[in-house]
Protein backbone atom coordinates (compact mmCIF):
# COMPACT_ATOMS: atom_id res chain seq x y z
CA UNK A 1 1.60 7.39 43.95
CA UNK A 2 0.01 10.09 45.79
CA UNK A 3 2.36 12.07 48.67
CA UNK A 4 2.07 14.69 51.29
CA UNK A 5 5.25 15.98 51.92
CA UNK A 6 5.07 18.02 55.28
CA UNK A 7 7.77 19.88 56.17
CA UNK A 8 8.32 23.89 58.14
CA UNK A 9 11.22 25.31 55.68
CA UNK A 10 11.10 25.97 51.86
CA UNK A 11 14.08 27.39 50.14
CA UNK A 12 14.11 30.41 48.97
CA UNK A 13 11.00 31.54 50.99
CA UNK A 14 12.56 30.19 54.39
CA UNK A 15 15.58 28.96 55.16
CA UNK A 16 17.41 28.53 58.44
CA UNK A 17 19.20 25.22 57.57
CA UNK A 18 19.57 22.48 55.17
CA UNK A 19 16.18 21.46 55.54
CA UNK A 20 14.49 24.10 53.27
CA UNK A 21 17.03 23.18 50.59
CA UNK A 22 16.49 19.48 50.61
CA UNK A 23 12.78 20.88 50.38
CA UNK A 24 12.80 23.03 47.61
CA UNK A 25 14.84 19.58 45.89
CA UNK A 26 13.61 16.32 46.74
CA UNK A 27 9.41 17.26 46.00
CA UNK A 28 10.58 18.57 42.70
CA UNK A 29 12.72 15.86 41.96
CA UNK A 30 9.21 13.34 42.71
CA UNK A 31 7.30 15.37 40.91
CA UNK A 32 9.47 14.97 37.83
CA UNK A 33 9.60 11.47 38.43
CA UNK A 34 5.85 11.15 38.14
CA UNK A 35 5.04 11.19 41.59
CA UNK A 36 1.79 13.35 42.71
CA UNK A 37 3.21 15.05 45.29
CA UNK A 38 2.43 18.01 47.25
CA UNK A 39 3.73 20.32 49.85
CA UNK A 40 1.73 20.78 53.32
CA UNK A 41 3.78 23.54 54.85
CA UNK A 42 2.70 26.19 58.17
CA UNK A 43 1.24 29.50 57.42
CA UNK A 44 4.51 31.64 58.42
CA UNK A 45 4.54 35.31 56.67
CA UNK A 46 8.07 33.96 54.79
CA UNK A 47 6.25 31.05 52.96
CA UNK A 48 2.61 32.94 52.69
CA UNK A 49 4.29 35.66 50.67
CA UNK A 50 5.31 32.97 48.42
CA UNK A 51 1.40 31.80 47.64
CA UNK A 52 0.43 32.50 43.72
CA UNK A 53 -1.91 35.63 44.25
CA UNK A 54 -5.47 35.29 42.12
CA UNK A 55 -5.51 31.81 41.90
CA UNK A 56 -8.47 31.59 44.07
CA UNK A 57 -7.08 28.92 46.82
CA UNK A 58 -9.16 26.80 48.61
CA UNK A 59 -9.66 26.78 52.56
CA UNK A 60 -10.72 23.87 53.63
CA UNK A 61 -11.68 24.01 57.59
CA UNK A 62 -9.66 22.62 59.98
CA UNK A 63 -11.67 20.37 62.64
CA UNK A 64 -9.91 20.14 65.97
CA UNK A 65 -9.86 17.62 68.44
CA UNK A 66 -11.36 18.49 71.63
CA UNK A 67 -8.41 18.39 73.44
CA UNK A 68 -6.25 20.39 72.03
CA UNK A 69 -5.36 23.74 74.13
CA UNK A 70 -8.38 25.42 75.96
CA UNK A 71 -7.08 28.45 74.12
CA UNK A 72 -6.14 27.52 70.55
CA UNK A 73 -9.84 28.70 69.20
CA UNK A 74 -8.04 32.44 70.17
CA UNK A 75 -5.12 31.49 68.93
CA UNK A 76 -5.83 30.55 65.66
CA UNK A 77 -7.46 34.28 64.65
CA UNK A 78 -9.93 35.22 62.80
CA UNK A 79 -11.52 32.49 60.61
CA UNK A 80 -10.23 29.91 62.54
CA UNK A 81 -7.75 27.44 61.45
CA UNK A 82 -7.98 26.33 58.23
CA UNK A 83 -5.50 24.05 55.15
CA UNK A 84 -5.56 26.63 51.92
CA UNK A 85 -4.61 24.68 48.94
CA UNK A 86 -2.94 27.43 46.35
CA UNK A 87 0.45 27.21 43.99
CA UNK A 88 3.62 28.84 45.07
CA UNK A 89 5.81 31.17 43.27
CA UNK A 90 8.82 29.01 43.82
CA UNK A 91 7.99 25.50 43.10
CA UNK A 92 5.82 24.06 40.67
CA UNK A 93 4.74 21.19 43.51
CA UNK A 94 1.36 22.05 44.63
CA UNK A 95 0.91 22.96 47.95
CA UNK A 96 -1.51 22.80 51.03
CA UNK A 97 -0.84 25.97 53.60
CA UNK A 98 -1.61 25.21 57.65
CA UNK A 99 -3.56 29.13 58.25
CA UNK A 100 -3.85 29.58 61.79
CA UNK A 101 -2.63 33.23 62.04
CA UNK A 102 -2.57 33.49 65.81
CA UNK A 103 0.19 30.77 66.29
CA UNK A 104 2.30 30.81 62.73
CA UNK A 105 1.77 34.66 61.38
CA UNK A 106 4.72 36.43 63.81
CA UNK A 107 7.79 37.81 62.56
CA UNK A 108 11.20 36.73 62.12
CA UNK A 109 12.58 33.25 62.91
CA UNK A 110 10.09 30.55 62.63
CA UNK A 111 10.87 28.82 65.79
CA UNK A 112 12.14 31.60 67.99
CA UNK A 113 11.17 35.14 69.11
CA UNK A 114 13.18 37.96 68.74
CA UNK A 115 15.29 37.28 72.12
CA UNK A 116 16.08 33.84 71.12
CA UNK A 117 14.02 32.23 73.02
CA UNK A 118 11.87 29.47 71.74
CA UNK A 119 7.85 30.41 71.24
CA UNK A 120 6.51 29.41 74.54
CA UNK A 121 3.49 27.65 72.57
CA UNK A 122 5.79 26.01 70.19
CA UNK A 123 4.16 22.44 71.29
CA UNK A 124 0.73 23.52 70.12
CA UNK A 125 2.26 25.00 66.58
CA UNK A 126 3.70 21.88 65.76
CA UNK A 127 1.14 19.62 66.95
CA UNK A 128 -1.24 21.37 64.94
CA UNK A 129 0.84 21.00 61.57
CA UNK A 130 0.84 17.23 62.26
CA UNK A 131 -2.96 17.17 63.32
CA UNK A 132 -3.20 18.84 59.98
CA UNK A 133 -1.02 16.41 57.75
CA UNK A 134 -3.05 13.54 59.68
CA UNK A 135 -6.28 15.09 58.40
CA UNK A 136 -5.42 15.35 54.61
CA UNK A 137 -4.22 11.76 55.13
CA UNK A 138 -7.44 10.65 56.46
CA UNK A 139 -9.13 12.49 53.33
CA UNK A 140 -9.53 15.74 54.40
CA UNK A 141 -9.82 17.11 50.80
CA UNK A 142 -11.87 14.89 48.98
CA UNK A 143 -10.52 15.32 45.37
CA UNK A 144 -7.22 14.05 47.12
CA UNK A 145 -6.00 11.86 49.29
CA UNK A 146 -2.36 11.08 49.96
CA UNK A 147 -1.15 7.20 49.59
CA UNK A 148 2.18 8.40 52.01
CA UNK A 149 2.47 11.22 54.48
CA UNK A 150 6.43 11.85 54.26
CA UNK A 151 7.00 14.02 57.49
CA UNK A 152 10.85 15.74 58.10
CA UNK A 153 11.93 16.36 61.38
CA UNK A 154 10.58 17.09 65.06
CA UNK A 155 8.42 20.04 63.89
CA UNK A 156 6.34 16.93 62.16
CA UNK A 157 6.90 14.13 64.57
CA UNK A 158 3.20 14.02 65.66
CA UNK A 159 1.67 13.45 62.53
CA UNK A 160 2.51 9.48 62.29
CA UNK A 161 1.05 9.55 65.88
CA UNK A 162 -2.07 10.90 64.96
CA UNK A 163 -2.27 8.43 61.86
CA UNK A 164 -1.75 5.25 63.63
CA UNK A 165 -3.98 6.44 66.99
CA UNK A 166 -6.91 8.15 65.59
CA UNK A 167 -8.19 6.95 62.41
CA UNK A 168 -11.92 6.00 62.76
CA UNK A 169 -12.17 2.17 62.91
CA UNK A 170 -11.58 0.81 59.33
CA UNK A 171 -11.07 3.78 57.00
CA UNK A 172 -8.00 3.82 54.93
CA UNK A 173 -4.88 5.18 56.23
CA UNK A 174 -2.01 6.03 54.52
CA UNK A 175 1.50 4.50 55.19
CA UNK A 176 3.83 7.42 56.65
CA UNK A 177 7.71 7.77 56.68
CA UNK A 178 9.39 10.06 59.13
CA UNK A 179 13.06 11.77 57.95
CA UNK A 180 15.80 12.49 60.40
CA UNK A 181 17.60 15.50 59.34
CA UNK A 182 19.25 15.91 62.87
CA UNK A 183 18.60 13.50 65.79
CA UNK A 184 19.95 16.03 68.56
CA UNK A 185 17.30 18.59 67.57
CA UNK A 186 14.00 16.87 69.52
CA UNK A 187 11.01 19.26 69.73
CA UNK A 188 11.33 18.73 73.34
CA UNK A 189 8.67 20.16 75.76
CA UNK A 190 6.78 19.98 79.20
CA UNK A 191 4.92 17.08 80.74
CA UNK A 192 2.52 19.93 80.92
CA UNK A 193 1.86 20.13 77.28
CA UNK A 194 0.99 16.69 76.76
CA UNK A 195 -2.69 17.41 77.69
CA UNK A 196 -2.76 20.09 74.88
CA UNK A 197 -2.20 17.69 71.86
CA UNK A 198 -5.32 15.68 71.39
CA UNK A 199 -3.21 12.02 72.26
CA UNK A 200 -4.92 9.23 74.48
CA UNK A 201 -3.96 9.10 77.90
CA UNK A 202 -1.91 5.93 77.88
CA UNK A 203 0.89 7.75 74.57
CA UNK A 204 2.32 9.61 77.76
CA UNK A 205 5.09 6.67 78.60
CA UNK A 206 7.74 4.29 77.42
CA UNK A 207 5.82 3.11 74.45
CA UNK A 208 4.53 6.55 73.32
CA UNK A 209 5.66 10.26 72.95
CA UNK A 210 7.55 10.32 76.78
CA UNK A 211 11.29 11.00 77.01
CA UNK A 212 12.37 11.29 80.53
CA UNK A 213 9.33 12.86 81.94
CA UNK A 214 8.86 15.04 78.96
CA UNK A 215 7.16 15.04 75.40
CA UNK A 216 9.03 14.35 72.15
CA UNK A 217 8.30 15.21 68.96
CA UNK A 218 11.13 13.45 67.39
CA UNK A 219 10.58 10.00 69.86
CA UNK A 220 6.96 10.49 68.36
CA UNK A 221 7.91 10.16 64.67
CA UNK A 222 9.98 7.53 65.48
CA UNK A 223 7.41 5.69 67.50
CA UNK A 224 4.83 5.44 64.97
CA UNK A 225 5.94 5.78 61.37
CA UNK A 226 5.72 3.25 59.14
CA UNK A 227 9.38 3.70 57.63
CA UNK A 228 11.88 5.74 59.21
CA UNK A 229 14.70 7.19 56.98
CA UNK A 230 17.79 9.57 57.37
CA UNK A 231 19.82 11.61 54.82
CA UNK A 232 23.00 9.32 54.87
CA UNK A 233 23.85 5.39 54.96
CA UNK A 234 26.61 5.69 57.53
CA UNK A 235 24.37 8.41 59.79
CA UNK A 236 21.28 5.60 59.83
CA UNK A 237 24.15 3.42 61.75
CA UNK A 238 25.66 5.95 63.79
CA UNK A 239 22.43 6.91 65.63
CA UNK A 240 21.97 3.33 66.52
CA UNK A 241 24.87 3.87 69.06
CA UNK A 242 24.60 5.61 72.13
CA UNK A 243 27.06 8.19 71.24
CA UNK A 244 24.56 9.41 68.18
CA UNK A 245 21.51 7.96 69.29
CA UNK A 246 20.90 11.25 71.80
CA UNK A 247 19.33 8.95 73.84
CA UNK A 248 16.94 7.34 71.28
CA UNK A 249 19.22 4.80 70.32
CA UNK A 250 17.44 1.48 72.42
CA UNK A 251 14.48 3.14 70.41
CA UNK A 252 16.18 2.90 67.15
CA UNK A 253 17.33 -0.50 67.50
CA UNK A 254 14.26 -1.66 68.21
CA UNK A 255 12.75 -0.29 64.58
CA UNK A 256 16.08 -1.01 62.87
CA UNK A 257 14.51 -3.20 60.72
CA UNK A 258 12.65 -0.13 59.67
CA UNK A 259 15.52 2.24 59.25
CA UNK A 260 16.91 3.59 56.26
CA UNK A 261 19.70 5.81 54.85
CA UNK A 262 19.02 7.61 51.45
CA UNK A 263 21.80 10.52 50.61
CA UNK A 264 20.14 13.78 49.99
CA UNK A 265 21.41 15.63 46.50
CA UNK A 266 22.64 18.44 45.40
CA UNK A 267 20.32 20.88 43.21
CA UNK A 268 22.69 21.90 40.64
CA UNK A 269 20.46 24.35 39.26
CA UNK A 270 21.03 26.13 42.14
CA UNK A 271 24.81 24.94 42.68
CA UNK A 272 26.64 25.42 39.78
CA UNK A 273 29.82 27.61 39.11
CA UNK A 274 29.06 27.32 35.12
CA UNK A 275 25.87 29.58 35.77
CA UNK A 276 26.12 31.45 39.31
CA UNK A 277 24.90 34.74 39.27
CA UNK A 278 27.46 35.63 41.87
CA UNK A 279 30.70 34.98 39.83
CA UNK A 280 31.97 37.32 37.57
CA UNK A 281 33.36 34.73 35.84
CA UNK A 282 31.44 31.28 36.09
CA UNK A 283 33.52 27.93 35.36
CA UNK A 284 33.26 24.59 35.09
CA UNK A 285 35.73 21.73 35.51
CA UNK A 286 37.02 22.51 31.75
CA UNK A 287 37.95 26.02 32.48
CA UNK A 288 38.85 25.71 36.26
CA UNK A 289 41.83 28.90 35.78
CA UNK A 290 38.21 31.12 36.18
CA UNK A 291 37.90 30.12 39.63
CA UNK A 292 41.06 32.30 40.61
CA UNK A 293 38.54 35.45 39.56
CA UNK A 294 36.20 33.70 42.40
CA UNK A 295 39.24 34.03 44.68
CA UNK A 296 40.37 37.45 44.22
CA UNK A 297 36.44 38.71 44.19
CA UNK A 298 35.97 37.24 47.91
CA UNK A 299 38.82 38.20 49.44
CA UNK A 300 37.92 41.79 47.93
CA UNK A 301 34.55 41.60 48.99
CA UNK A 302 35.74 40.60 52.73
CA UNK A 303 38.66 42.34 52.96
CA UNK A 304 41.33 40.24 53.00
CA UNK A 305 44.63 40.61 51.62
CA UNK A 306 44.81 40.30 47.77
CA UNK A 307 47.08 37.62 47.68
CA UNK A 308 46.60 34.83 44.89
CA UNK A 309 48.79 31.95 46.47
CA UNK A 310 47.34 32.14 50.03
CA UNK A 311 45.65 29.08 50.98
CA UNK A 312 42.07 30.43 51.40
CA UNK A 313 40.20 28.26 53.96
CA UNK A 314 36.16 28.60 53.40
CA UNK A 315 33.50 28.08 57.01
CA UNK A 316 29.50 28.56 55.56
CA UNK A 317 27.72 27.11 58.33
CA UNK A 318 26.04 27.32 61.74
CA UNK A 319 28.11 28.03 64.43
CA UNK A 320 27.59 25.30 67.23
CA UNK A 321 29.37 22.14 68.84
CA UNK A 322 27.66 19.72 66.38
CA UNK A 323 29.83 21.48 63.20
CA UNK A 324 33.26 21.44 65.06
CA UNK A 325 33.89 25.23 64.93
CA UNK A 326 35.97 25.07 68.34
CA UNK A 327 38.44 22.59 66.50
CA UNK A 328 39.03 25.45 63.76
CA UNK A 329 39.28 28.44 66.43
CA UNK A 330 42.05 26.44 68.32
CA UNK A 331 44.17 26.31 65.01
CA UNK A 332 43.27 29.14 63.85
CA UNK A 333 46.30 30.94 64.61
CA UNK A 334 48.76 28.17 63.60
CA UNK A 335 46.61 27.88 59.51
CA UNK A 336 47.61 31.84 59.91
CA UNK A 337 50.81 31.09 60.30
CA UNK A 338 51.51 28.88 58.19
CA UNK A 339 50.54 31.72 55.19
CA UNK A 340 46.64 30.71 55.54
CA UNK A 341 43.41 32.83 55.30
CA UNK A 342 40.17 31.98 56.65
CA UNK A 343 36.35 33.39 55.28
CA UNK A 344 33.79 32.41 57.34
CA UNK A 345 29.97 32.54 57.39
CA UNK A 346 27.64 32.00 59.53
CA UNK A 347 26.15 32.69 63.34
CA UNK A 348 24.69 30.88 65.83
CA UNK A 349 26.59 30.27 69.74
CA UNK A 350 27.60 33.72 71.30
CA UNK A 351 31.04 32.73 72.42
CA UNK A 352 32.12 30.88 69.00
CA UNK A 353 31.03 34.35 67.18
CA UNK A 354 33.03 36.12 69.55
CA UNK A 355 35.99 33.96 69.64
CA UNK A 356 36.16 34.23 65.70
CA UNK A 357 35.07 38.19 65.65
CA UNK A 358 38.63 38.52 68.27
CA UNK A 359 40.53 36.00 65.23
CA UNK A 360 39.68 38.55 62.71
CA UNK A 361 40.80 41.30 65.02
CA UNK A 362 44.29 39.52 65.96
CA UNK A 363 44.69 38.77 61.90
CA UNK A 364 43.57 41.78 59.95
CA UNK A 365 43.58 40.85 56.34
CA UNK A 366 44.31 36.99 57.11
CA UNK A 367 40.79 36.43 59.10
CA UNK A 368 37.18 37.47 57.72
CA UNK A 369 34.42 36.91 59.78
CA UNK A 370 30.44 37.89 58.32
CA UNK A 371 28.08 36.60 61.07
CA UNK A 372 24.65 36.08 60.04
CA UNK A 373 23.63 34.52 56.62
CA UNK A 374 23.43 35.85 53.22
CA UNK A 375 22.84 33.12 50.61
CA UNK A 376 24.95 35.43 47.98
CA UNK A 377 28.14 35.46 50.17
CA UNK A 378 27.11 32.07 50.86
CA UNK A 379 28.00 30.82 47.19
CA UNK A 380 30.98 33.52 46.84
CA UNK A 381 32.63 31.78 49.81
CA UNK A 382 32.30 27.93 48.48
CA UNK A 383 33.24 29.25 44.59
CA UNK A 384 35.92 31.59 46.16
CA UNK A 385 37.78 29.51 48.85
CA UNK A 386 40.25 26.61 48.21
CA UNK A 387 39.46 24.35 51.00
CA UNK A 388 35.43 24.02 52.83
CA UNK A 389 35.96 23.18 55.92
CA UNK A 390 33.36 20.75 57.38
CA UNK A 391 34.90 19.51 60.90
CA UNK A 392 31.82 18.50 62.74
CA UNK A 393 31.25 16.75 65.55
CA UNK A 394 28.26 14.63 63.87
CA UNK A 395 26.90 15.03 60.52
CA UNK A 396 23.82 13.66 59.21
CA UNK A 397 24.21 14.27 55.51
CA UNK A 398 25.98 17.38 55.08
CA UNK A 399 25.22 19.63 51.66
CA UNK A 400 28.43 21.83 52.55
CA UNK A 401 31.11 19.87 50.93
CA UNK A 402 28.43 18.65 48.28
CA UNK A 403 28.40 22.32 47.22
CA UNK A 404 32.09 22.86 47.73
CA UNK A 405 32.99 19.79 45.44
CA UNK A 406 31.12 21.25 42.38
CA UNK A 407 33.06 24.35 43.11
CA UNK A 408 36.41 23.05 43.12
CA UNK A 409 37.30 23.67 46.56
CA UNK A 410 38.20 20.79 48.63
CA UNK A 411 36.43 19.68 51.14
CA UNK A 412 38.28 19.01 54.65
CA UNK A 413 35.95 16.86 56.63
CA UNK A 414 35.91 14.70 60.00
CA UNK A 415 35.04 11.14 59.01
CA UNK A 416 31.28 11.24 60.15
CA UNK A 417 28.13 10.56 59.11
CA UNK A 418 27.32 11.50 55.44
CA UNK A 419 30.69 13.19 55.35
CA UNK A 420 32.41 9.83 55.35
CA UNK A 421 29.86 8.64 52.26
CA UNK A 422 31.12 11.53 50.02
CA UNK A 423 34.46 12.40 50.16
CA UNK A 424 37.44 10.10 49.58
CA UNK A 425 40.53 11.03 51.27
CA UNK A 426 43.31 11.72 49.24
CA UNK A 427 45.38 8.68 49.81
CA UNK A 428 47.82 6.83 47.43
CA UNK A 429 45.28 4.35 46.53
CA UNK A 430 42.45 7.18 45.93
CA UNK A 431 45.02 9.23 43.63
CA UNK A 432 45.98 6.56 42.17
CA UNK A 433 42.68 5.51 41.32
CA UNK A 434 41.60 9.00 40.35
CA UNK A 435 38.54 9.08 42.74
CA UNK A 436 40.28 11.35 45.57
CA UNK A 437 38.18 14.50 46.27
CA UNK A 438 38.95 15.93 49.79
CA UNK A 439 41.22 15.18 53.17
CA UNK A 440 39.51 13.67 55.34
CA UNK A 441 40.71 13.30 58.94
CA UNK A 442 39.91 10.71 61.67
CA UNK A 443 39.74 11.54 65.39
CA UNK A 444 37.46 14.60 66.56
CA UNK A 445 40.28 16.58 68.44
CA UNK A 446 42.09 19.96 67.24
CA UNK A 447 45.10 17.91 66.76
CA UNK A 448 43.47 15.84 64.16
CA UNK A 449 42.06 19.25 61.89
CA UNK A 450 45.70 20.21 62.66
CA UNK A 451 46.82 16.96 60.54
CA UNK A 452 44.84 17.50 58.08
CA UNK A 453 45.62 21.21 57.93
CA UNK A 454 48.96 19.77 57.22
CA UNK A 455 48.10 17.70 54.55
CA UNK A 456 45.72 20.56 52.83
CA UNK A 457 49.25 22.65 52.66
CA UNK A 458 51.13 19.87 51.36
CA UNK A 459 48.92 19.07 48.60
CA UNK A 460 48.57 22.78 47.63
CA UNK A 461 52.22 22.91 47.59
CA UNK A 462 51.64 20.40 44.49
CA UNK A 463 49.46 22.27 41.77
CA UNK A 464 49.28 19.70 39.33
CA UNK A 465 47.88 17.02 42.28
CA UNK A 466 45.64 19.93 43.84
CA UNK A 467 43.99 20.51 40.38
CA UNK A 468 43.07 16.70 39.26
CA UNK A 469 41.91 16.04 43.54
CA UNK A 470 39.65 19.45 42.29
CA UNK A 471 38.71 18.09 38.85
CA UNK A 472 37.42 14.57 40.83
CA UNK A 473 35.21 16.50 42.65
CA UNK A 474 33.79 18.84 40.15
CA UNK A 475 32.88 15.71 38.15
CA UNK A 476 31.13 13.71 40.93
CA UNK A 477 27.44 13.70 40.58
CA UNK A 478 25.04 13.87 43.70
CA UNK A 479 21.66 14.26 42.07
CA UNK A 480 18.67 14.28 43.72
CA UNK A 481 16.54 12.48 40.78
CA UNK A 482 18.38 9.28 42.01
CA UNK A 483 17.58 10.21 45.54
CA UNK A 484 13.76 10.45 44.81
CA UNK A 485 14.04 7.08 43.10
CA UNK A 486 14.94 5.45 46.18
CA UNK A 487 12.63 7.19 48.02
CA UNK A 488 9.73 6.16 45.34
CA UNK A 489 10.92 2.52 45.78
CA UNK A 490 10.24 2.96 49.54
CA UNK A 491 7.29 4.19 48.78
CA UNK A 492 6.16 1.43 46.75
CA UNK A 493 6.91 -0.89 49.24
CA UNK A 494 4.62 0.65 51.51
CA UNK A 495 2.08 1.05 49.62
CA UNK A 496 2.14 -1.37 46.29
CA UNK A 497 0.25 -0.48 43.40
CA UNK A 498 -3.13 -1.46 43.28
């Protein structure tokens, strides 16, 4: 089975969410499950610097449709736009690179410029990675040619469109499946920019790429894949409802029949207390007295007060409505209160980093803030905390309180998405049974965290409890080889042996 995997984020060359980690995971997790699979990834600096130098890649030219912006010949640079196939430093998945250096080699974030705003030609970028994953499926490289173009996310959405609409008249065509990461992230643009993509006419309207007078990426993907999947069970329901389905939910139930939900995994080679370079100490479920050294390092390292028996609450994540964060800064004083500390991480809306920057202020000692990421701190806060918070709103998969659970701190999570597929509450039953392995909380309000809160205290209060709900987690398995085994049965049905 033969698979193009296209995709804009690769962990560790570029990250800016849990895409490039389920990246880095899932192709390698094919690839060791006999799959021939292989990356197709844009040209930006983060992931060229990653390219194996000397190995002599090949640059296969790109052709272009016509119709695709008046100005894109400029845009690409010098030598045109071109598909390099080379091996990168990071992954032992072969890889195709999209080179069009005057619309993918800029600095900084991948999707914004340096004021925040998105790249005004964003449409065209992203058009042209899925023109480019359409053209390796249509045989672009003639010693390969994928069986399934997997595509993840808006930044790919176009690339079942241009499968389905402009393969010459009988030549093969390979089945493609389209991943939701995060519905309420569309790749939404201009009516303007429709003309720029290289689509017939008649795609501009209910039945094609048009969402309320405007083009979507994501409606796109949906539209015309094959298979559509998402990273959780519970999330592939949710979006069916118009309170997830960010207004593609009629859309959704239409292709329901073609809707799955496969949990993503966790890489433990990456997530693992028994060998993180970060600890001083590493530990595993056996030994889990180390992970007090984990404790006492972050709060060190952030400034907090060097007290052992605190309840040390952990935030890694982005700051924004989706991931709950105004829940946590409305009880932020009372968890400080009640002998609480809080270490967070992350960045993201202006007001939620200023309203926790002012927490730390008001609680020296009791509130860290680090805005920003730093993959380092990152792991020091999930080994180091005792609770992960994970409040959101929504939450497609969630890797958070995947990571947090092989670290021995307990997840707190809103009963969501792929949230409520991993962590069972700690209820009588669940203790009884031995499976409880976080507190989960129902009811998206600040008076429902506050409950839970509650219940995190009370069960610290009972150390013996506390260490077997920790234990549970540490012991639960999320790998990602059984993920790519559903994904290669999906596969198969698309596209049976022959």
């Amino acid at each position: 089975m033969k698979v193009l995997y296209v995709c804009s984020e690769l962990f560790p060359l570029l990250k800016t969410g849990g895409l490039a980690d389920v990246s880095a995971a899932l192709p390698a997790a094919l690839l060791e499950a006999g799959c021939d699979v292989r990356f197709l990834l844009p040209g930006f600096p983060a992931i060229v610097a990653g390219v194996v130098s000397g190995r002599g890649p090949l640059a296969i030219p790109l052709f272009l449709p016509k119709d695709f912006g008046p100005a894109l010949g400029e845009a690409g640079g010098q030598g045109g736009v071109t598909v390099q196939r080379c091996a990168l430093a990071v992954s032992d998945v072969p890889a195709y690179i999209l080179q069009a250096p005057g619309l993918l080699d800029r600095p900084g974030n991948p999707y914004l410029d340096a004021q925040g705003k998105d790249w005004p030609d964003n449409a065209l970028r992203f058009a042209l990675l899925g023109w480019a994953a359409a053209c390796l499926g249509g045989g672009l490289d003639a010693d390969w040619q994928p069986d399934i173009v997997h595509c993840h996310d808006w930044h790919t959405g176009l690339a079942p469109a241009y499968l389905r609409c402009l393969a010459p008249a009988g030549a093969p065509v390979p089945a493609s499946v389209f991943t939701v990461h995060n519905l309420a992230y569309q790749g939404l643009f201009p009516r303007a920019s429709f003309g720029q993509l290289g689509l017939p006419a008649h795609l501009f309207g209910i039945d094609g790429v048009e969402f309320y007078d405007q083009v979507s990426f994501m409606k796109a993907g949906l539209q015309f894949a094959d298979q559509i999947t998402t990273v959780s069970p519970t999330y592939a329901r949710e979006i069916l409802t118009p309170e997830q389905g960010c207004g593609l939910d009629g859309l959704l139930r239409a292709r329901s029949d073609v809707l799955s939900g496969i949990l993503n995994g966790v890489d433990y080679l990456v997530w693992n207390p028994a060998h993180d370079e970060v600890l001083d100490k590493p530990y595993d479920w056996r030994s889990l007295g180390r992970k007090a050294r984990a404790k006492a390092q972050l709060q060190a390292s952030l400034g907090l007060e060097l007290q052992p028996d605190a309840l040390l609450f952990g935030v890694v994540s982005r700051l924004s409505e989706q991931k709950g964060l105004r829940l946590v800064e409305a009880v932020m004083d009372a968890l400080v209160h009640k002998g609480g500390q809080l270490a967070l991480l992350g960045g993201g809306d202006a007001a939620l980093e200023q309203a926790f920057v002012q927490a730390a202020h008001r609680h020296p000692g009791r509130v860290a803030v680090h805005l920003g990421y730093n993959e380092s701190l990152g792991h020091q806060v999930i080994a180091g905390a005792d609770v992960i918070l994970v409040p959101s709103r929504y939450e497609p998969c969630g890797l958070t309180q995947l990571y947090g659970m092989r670290y021995g701190t307990v997840p707190l999570v809103h009963r969501v998405g792929g949230l409520a597929d991993t962590v069972a509450d700690i209820s009588a039953e669940s203790l009884a049974a031995g499976s409880a392995c976080g507190i989960v909380f129902d009811g998206f309000s600040a008076s429902g965290l506050q409950s839970a809160l509650d219940r995190a205290f009370a069960l610290y209060a009972q150390p013996e409890v506390w260490k077997s709900v920790q234990r549970n987690g540490m012991q639960l398995r999320f790998d990602w080889q059984e993920a790519a085994q559903r994904y290669l049965a999906l596969y198969r049905r698309l596209r049976p042996a022959r």
